[in-house]
Protein backbone atom coordinates (compact mmCIF):
# COMPACT_ATOMS: atom_id res chain seq x y z
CA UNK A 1 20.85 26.89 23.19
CA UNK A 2 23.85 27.30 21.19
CA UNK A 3 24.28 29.93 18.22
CA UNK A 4 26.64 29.06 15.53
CA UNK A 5 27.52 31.58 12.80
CA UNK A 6 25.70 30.78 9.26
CA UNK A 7 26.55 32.76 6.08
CA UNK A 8 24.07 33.23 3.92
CA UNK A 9 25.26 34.52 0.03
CA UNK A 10 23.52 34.77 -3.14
CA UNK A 11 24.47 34.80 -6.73
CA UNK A 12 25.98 31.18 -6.50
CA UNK A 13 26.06 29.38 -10.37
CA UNK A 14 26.73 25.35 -10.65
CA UNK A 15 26.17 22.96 -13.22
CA UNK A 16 22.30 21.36 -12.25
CA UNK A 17 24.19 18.11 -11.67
CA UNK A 18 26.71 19.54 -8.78
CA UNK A 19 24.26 22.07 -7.51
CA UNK A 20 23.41 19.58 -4.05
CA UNK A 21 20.30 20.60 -2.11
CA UNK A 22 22.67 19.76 1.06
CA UNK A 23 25.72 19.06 1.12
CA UNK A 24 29.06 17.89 3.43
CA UNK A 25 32.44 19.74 2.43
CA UNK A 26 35.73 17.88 2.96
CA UNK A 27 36.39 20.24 5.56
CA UNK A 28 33.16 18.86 7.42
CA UNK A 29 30.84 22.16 7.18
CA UNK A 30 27.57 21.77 5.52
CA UNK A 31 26.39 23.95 2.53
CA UNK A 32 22.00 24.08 2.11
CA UNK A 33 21.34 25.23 -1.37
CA UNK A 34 17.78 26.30 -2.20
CA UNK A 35 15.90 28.63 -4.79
CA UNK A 36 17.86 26.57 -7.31
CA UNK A 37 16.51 27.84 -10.68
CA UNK A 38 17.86 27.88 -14.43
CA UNK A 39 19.99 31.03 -15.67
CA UNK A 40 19.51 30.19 -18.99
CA UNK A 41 22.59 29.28 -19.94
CA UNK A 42 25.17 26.33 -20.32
CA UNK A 43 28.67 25.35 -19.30
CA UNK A 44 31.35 23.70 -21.86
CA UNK A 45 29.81 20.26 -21.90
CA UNK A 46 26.28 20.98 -22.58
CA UNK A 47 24.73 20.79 -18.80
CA UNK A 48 22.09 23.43 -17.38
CA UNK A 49 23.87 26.01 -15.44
CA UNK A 50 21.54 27.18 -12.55
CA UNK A 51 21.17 30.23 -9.71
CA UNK A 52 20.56 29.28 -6.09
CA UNK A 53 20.90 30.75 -2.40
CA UNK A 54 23.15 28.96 0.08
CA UNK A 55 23.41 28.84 3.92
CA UNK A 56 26.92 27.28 5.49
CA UNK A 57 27.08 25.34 9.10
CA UNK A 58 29.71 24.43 10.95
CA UNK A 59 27.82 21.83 12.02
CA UNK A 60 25.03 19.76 10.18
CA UNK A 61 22.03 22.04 10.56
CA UNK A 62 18.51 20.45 11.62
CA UNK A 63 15.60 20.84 9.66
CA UNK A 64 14.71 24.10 12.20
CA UNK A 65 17.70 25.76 11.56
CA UNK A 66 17.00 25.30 7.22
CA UNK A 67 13.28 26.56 7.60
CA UNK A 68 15.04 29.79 9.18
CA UNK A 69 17.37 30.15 6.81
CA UNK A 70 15.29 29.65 3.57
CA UNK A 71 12.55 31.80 5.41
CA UNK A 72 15.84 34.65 5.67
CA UNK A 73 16.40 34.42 2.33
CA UNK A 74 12.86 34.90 1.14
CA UNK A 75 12.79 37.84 3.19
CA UNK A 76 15.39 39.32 1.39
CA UNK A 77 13.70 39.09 -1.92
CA UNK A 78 9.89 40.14 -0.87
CA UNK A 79 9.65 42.21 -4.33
CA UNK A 80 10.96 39.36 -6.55
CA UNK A 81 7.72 36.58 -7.37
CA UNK A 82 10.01 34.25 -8.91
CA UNK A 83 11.75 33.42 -6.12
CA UNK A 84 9.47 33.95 -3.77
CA UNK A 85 7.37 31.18 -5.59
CA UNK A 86 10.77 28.98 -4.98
CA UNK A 87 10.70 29.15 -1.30
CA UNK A 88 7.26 29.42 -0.38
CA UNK A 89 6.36 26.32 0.38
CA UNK A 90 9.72 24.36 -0.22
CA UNK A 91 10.35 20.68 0.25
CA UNK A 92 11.84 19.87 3.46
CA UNK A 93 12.34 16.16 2.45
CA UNK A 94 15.22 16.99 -0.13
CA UNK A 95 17.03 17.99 3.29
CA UNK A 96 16.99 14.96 5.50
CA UNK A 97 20.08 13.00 5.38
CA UNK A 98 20.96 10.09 7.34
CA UNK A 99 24.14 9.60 9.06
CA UNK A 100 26.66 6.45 7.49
């Protein structure tokens, strides 16, 4: 089985409309954005600016390697109901992309 390096950070802020549940970059990693909830707050042009955790691949990740991740990040915040609530029982459909 191979291992591939995944960062996992916190404290990420997007506009709702940019803030992808997955995502390719142009330099063909793939961000997974989850817990996405409001801050409360608005950019320039009126949209909802929301919070969110986010894994990175190298590679695009399969729906094993997102459970583990979201399940890592949920560890993290054990004390914290909100988000807990958020990743408890998340939807995995929201992740599966087909290839073009």
């Amino acid at each position: 089985m191979r291992r591939y390096a995944v960062q996992i950070t916190m404290g990420n802020y997007l506009p709702r409309s940019k803030a992808k549940p997955i995502e390719q970059l142009p330099n063909g990693e793939w961000v997974i954005r989850y817990a996405i909830r409001p801050t409360g707050g608005h950019d320039a042009f009126g949209e909802e600016i929301v919070t969110f955790g986010m894994s990175q691949y190298p590679t695009k990740p399969t729906l094993e390697q997102i459970r583990k991740s979201i399940q890592r990040y949920a560890m993290a915040f054990l004390d914290d109901s909100e988000i807990l609530s958020l990743v408890a029982n998340p939807d995995y459909s929201v992740y599966m992309v087909t290839d073009v």
